[in-house]
Protein backbone atom coordinates (compact mmCIF):
# COMPACT_ATOMS: atom_id res chain seq x y z
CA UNK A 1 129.95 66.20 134.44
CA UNK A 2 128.87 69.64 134.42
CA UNK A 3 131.88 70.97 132.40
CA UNK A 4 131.09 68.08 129.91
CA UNK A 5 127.82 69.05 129.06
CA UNK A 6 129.02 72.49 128.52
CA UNK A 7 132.21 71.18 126.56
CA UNK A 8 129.80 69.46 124.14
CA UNK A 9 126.97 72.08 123.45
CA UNK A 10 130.10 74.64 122.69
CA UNK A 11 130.95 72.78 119.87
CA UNK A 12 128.08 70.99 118.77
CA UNK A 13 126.46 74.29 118.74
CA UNK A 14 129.36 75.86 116.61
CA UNK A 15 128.65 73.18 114.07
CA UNK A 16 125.41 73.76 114.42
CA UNK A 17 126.09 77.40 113.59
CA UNK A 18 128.50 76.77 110.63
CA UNK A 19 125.31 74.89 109.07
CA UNK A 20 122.88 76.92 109.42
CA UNK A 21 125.34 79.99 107.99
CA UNK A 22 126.21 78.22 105.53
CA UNK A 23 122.38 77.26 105.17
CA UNK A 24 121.46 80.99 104.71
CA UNK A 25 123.95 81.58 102.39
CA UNK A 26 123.44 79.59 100.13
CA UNK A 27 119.33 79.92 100.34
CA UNK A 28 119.38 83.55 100.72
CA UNK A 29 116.11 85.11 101.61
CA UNK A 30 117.19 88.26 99.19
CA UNK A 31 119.43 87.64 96.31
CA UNK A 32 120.03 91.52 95.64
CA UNK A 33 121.77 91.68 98.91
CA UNK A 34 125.02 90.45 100.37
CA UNK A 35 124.93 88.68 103.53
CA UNK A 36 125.87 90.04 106.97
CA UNK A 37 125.78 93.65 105.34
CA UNK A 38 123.72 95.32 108.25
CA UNK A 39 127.11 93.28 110.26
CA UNK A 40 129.57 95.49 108.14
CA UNK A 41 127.61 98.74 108.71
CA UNK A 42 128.02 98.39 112.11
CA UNK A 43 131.64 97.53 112.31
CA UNK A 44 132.17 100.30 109.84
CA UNK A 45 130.72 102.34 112.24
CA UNK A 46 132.31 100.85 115.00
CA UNK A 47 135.74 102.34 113.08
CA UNK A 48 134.90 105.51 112.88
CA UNK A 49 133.78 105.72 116.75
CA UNK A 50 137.00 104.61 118.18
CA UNK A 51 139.01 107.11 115.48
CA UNK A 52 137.14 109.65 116.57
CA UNK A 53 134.94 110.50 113.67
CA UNK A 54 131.18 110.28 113.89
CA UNK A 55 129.57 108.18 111.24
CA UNK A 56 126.58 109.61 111.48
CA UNK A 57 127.57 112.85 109.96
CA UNK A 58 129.95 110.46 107.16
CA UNK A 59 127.02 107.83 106.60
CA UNK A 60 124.55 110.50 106.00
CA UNK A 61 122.73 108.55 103.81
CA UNK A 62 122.47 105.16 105.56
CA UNK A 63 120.60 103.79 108.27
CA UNK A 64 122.17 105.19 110.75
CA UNK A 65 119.02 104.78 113.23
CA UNK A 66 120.69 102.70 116.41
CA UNK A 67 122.45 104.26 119.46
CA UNK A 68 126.61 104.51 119.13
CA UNK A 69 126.57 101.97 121.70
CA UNK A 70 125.50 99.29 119.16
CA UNK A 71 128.69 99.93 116.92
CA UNK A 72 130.50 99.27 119.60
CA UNK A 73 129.13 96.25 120.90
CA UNK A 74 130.00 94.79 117.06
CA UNK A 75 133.78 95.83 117.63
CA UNK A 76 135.20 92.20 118.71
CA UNK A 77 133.85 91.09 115.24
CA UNK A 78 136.29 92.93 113.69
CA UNK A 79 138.93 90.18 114.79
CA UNK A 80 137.66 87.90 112.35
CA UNK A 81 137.00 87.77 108.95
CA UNK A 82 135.41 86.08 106.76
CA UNK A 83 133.44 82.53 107.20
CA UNK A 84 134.75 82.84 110.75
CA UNK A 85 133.13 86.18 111.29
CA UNK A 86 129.65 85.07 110.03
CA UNK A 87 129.55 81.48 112.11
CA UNK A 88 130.75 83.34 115.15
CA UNK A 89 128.12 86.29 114.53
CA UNK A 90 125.36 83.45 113.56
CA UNK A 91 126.70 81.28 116.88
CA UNK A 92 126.29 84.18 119.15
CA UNK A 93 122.45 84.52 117.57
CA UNK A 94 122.13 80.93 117.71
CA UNK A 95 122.53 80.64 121.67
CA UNK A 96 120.75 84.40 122.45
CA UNK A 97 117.91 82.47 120.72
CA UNK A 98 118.35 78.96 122.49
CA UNK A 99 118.66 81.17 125.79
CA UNK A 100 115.28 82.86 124.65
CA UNK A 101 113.79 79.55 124.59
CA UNK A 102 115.08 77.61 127.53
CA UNK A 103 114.38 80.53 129.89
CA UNK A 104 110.65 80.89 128.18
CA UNK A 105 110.49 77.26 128.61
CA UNK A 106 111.33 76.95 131.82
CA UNK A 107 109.37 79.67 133.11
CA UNK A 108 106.29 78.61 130.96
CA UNK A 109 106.36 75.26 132.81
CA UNK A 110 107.32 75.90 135.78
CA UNK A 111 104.47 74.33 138.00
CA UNK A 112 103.99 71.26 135.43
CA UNK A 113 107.71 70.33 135.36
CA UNK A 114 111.21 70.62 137.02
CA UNK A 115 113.45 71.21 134.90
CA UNK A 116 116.83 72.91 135.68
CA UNK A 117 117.57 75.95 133.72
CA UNK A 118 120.84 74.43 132.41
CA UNK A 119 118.98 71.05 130.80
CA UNK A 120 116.70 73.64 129.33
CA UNK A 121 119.47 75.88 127.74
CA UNK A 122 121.21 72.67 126.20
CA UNK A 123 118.16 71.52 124.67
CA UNK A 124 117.25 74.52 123.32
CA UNK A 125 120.31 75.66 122.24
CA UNK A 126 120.89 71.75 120.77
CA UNK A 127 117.67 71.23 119.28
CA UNK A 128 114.69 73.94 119.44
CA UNK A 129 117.13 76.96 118.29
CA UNK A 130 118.21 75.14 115.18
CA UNK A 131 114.88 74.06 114.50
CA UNK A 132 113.45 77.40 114.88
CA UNK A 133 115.60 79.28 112.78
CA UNK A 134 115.37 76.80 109.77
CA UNK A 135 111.82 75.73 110.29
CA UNK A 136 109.69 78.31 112.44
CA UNK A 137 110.94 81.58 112.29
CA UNK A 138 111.23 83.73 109.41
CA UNK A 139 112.43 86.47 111.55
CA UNK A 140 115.49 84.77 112.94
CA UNK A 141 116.17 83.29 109.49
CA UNK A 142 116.58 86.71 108.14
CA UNK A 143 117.90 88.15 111.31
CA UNK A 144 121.10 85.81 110.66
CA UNK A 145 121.16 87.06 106.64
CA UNK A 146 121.53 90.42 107.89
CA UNK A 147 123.80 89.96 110.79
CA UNK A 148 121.09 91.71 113.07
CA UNK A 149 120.84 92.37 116.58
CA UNK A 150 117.43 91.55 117.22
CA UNK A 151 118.33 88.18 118.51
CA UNK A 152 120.66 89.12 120.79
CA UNK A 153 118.23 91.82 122.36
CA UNK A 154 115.31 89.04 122.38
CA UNK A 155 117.55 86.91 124.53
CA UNK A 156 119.08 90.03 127.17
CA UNK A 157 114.76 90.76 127.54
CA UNK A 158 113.79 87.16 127.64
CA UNK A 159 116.25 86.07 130.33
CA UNK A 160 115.99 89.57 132.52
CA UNK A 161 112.06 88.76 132.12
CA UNK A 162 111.74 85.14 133.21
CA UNK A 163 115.19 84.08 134.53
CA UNK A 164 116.84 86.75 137.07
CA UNK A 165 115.50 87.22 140.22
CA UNK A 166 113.27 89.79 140.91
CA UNK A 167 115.28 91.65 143.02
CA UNK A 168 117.84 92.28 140.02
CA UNK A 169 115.45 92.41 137.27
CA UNK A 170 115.88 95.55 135.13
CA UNK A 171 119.11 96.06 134.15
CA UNK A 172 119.65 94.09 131.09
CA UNK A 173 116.23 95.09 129.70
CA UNK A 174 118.06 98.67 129.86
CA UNK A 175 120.84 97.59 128.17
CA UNK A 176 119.30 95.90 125.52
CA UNK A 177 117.32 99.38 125.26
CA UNK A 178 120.37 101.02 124.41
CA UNK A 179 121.22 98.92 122.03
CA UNK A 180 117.59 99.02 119.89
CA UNK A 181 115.43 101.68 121.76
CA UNK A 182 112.41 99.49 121.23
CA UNK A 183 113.14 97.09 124.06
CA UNK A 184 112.37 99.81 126.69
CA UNK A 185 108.34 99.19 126.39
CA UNK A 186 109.15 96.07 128.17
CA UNK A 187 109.96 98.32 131.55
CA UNK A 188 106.15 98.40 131.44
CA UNK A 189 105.70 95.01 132.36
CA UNK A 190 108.69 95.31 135.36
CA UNK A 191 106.19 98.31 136.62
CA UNK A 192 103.61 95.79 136.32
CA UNK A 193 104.91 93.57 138.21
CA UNK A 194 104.59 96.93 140.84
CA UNK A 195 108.57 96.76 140.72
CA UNK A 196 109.54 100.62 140.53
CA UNK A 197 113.04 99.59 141.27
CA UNK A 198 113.15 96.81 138.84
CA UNK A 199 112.49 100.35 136.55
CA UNK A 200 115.08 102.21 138.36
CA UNK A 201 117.74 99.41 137.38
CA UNK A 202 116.62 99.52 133.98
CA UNK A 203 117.27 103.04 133.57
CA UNK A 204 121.25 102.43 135.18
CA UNK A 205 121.26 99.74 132.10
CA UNK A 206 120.09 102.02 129.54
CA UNK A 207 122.41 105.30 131.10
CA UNK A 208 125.48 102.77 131.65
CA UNK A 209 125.57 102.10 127.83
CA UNK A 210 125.39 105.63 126.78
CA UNK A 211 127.53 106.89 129.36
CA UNK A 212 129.92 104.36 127.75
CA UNK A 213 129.18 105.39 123.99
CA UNK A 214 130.04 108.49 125.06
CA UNK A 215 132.99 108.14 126.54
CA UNK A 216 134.24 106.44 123.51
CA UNK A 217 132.91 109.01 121.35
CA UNK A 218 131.42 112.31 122.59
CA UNK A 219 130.48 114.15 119.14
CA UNK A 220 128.60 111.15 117.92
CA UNK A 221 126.43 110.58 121.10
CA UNK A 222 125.75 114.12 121.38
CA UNK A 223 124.75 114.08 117.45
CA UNK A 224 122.48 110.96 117.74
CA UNK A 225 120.73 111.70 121.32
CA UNK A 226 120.86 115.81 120.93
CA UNK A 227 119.72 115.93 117.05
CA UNK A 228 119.26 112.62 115.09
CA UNK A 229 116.47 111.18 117.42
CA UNK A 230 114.62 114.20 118.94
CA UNK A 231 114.32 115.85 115.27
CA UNK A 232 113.21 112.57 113.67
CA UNK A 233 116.16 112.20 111.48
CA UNK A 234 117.04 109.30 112.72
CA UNK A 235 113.77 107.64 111.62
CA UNK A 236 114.01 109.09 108.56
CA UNK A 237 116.94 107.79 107.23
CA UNK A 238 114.58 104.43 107.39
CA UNK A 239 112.82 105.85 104.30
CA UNK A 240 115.43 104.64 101.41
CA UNK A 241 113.09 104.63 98.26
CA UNK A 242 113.05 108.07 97.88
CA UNK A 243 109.28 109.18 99.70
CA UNK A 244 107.82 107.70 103.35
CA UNK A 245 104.78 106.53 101.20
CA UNK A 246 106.77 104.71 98.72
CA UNK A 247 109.04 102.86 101.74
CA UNK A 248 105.88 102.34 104.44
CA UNK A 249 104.08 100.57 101.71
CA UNK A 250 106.64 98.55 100.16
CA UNK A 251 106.11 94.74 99.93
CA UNK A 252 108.80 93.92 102.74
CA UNK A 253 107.57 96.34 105.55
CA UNK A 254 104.85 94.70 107.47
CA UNK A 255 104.02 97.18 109.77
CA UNK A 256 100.32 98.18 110.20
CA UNK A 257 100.60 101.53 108.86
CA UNK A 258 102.10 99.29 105.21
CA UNK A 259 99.46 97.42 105.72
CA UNK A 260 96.80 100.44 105.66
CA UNK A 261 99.17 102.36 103.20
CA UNK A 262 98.90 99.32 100.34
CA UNK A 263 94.98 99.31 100.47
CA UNK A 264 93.15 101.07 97.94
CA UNK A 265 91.30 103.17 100.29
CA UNK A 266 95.32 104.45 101.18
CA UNK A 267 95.06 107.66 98.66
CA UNK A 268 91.13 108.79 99.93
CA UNK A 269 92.12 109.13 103.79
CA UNK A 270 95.18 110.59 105.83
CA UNK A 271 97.38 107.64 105.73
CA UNK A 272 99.27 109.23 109.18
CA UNK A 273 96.23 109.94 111.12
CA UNK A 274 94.37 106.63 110.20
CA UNK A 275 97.77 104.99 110.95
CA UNK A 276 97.71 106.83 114.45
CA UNK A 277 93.92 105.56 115.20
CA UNK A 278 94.76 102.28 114.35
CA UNK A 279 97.89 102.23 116.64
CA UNK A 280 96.19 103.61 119.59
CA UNK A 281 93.95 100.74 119.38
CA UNK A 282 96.63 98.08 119.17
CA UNK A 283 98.60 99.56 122.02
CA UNK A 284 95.59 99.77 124.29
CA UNK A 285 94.90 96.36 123.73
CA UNK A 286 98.50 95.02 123.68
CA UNK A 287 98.56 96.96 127.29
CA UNK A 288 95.18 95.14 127.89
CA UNK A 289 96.58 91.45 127.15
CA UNK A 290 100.01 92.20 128.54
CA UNK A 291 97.96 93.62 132.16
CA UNK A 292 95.66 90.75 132.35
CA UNK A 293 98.49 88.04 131.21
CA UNK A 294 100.88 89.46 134.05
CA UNK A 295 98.38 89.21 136.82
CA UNK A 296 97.66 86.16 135.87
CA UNK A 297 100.96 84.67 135.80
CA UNK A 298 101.82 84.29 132.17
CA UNK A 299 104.72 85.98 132.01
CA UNK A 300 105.99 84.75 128.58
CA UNK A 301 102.73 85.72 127.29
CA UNK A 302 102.50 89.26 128.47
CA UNK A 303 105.96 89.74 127.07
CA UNK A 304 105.42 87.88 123.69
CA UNK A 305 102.72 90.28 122.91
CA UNK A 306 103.95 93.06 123.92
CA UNK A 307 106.82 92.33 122.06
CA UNK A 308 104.78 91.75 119.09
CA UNK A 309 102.46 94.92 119.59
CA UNK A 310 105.00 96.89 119.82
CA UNK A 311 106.78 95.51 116.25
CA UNK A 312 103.43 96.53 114.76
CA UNK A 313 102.89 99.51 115.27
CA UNK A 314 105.86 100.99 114.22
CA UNK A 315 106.56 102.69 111.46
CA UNK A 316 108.77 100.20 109.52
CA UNK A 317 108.87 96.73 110.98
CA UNK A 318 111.12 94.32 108.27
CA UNK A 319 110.30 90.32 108.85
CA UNK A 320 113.39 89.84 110.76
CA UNK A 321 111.83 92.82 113.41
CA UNK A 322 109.03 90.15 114.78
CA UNK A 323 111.41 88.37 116.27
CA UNK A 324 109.10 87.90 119.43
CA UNK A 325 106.93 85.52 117.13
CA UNK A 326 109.76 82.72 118.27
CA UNK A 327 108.25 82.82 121.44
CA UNK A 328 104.49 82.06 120.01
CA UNK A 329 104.93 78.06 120.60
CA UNK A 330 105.92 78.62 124.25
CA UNK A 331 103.56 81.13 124.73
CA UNK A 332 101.30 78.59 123.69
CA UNK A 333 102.71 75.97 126.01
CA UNK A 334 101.85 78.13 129.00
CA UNK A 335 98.31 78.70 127.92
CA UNK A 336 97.89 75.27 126.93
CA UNK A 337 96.28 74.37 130.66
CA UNK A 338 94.31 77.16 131.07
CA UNK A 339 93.41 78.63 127.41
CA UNK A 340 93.78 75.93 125.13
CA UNK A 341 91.79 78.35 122.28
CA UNK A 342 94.19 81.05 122.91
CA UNK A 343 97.10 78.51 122.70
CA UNK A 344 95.87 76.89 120.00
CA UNK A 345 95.50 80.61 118.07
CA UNK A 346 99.11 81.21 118.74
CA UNK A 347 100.53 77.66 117.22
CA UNK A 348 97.76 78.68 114.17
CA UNK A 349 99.66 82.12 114.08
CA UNK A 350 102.83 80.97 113.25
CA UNK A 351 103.01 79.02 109.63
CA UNK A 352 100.11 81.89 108.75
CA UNK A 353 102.07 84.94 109.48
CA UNK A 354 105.53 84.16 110.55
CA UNK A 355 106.68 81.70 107.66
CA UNK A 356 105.99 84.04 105.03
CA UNK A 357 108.73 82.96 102.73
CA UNK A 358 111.91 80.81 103.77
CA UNK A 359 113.29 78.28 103.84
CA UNK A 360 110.26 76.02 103.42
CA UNK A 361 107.34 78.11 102.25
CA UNK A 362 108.90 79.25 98.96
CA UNK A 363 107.95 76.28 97.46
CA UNK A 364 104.20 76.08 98.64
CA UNK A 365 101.89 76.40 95.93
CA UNK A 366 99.68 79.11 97.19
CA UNK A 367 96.82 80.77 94.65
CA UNK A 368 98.30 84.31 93.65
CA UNK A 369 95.94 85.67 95.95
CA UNK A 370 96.69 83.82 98.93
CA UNK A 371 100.24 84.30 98.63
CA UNK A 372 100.25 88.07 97.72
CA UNK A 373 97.93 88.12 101.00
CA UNK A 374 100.63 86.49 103.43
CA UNK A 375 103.33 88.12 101.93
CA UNK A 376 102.33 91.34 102.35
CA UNK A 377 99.94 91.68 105.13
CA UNK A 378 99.30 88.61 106.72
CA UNK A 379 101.74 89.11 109.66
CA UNK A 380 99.48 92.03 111.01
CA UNK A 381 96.44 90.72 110.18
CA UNK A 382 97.49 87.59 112.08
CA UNK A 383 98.87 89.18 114.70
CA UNK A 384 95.66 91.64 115.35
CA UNK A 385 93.04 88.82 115.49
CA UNK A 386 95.51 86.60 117.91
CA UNK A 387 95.22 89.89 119.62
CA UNK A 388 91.81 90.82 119.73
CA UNK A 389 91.06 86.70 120.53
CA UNK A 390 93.46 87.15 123.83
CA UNK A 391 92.28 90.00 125.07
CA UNK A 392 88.68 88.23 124.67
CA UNK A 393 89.56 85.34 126.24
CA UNK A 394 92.07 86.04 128.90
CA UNK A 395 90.54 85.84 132.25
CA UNK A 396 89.70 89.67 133.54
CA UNK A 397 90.02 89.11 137.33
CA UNK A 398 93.66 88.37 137.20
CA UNK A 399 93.01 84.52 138.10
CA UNK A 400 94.53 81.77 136.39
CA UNK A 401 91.70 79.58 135.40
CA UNK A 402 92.79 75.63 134.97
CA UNK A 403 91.21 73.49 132.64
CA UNK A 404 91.13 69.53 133.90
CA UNK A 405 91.94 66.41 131.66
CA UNK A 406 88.28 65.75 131.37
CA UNK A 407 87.81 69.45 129.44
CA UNK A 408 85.82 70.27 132.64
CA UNK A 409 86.69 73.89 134.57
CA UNK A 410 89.02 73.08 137.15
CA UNK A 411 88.54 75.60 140.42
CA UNK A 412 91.08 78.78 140.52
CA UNK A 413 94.92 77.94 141.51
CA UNK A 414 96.05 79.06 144.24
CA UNK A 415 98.27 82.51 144.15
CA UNK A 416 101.48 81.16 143.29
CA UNK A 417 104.69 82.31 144.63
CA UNK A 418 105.56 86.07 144.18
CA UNK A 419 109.13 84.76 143.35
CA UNK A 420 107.46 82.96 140.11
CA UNK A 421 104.49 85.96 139.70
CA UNK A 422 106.79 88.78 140.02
């Protein structure tokens, strides 16, 4: 029966896949690019690693800003072509995010119902994954445009974070850091968790892929880890309209700093050193939420923020980097029994700062204003005040507080198991 199942969400997923592709082709969220080109960057790079060559010294002026290991984790791509190539890259997105989901799901629910892990990945993969990517989520909707990676790495975090034991928690949030960097602030949350060796394993994950990189390709890993990254090159390659003011403040970079850098008040203070203030702000609070959510047993929350803080302060973050924002009506799931305004906040987050243009909300009539607004800031706005409101209303003892039927306080729960808290 088993195998069945399976059988049947293999290919109704793969149709699912070839729809949605075809979907996002034919509504593309940029019509001055081609689709899957961020997909042939990486496989071009992915030929020039195994002949040897190092295509960050031939790509000079590309982004060139992910580890070697990434090319090469694109190479079995390069046995298709085509259609083929983009449903099987938008397939493989498709079930990182379904996994995302179920895992989230399942973890988010946990003490309200059982539900095997396996009923949640078919549904998810089935139903909430498609829906998310053509309804919810900008960020995945562009993700699978691009042919980008963050969905992938959103589904090695998610299941490390709420699906493996704790025991072997850690490596595949280190390998997903060696595929993006970023993912390695969510080692905080394994330390946490007081799990030193769940950080430990992460670091094996992170050194196993560029051991591997490097093995492939010596030059190139010594380029990108010896020069590229500690000299900021790497980062700078981001900037492709010819200054960093010009690319942190265009209209697709929704970072906080391009959201400070496209007010007029930009040109009468130091954009970097505001930019820095603001930052250390977010992270503190983000580190706040993320504390007080752990202790308290909301995993997916603590992680869905952090994911989110961490998006935001970055230099550049493109729509299809908030990726984490999929997570927002789970994370409101889990809060729904115990913080109904903070759950309610996140489901109010989502059309607000997270549909900003496709598929649906092109065709919105928003005033000028309103739309300029959402378009180009409203995902950090959004996502500060859904930050300042958890870290106000998150319980501060590390309790979970339960809210009864009647809208009455229900007493404390009772510690739950350190399998489910840790």
């Amino acid at each position: 029966m088993m195998v069945l199942v399976l059988a049947i969400t293999v290919v109704v997923s793969v149709l699912w896949a070839w729809i949605i592709y075809v979907l996002v082709k034919t509504f593309p969220p940029y019509t001055h690019h081609v689709i899957l080109s961020d997909l042939g960057e990486h496989l071009t790079d992915s030929r020039a690693l195994l002949a040897g060559r190092d295509p960050y010294v031939l790509r000079i002026n590309l982004n060139d800003t992910t580890p070697p290991f990434t090319a090469l984790l694109y190479t079995p791509f390069r046995l298709v072509h085509g259609t083929v190539q983009g449903v099987v890259a938008t397939w493989v997105s498709l079930v990182a995010l379904g996994m995302a989901l179920a895992t989230g799901l399942r973890r988010a629910l946990a003490t309200r119902l059982d539900v095997a892990l396996l009923d949640w990945s078919v549904l998810s993969i089935l139903v909430f994954a498609p829906l998310t990517i053509l309804v919810l989520s900008q960020a995945s909707y562009s993700g699978i445009f691009w042919g980008q990676d963050q969905l992938f790495v959103l589904g090695l975090v998610a299941v490390d974070l709420f699906a493996i034991p704790p025991r072997y928690r850690g490596y595949l949030i280190g390998v997903a850091t060696g595929i993006l960097l970023t993912p390695g602030a969510f080692v905080l949350l394994v330390i946490m968790a007081a799990r030193w060796r769940g950080a430990l394993r992460s670091a094996i994950g992170f050194l196993a892929t560029a051991v591997i990189a490097a093995a492939v390709n010596l030059h190139a890993s010594v380029i990108y880890w010896f020069h590229l990254l500690p000299s900021g090159e790497a980062m700078r390659r981001v900037f492709i309209l010819g200054s960093y003011r010009d690319t942190v403040s265009y209209s697709g970079n929704e970072s906080l700093e391009a959201m400070l850098a496209r007010h007029p008040f930009a040109h009468r203070v130091p954009l970097t050193a505001t930019w820095i203030g603001v930052s250390i702000v977010v992270v503190v609070l983000t580190l706040v939420v993320a504390w007080r959510a752990q202790q308290a047993g909301h995993v997916v929350t603590a992680a869905t923020m952090l994911g989110l803080g961490t998006t935001a302060v970055s230099p550049v973050a493109w729509d299809h980097h908030w990726v984490w924002a999929v997570e927002l009506p789970v994370m409101a799931l889990e809060l729904l029994w115990t913080n109904r305004v903070v759950a309610i906040a996140a489901l109010v987050a989502v059309p607000v700062a997270f549909l900003n243009g496709y598929p649906l909300t092109n065709y919105v009539p928003w005033p000028p204003v309103v739309a300029t607004v959402l378009m180009a800031d409203g995902t950090s706005i959004t996502f500060v005040a859904l930050l300042v409101m958890t870290a106000l209303c998150l319980p501060r003892d590390g309790r979970t507080i339960a809210i009864d039927d009647t809208g009455g306080t229900a007493p404390p729960e009772a510690p739950r198991d350190a399998e489910i808290i840790r």
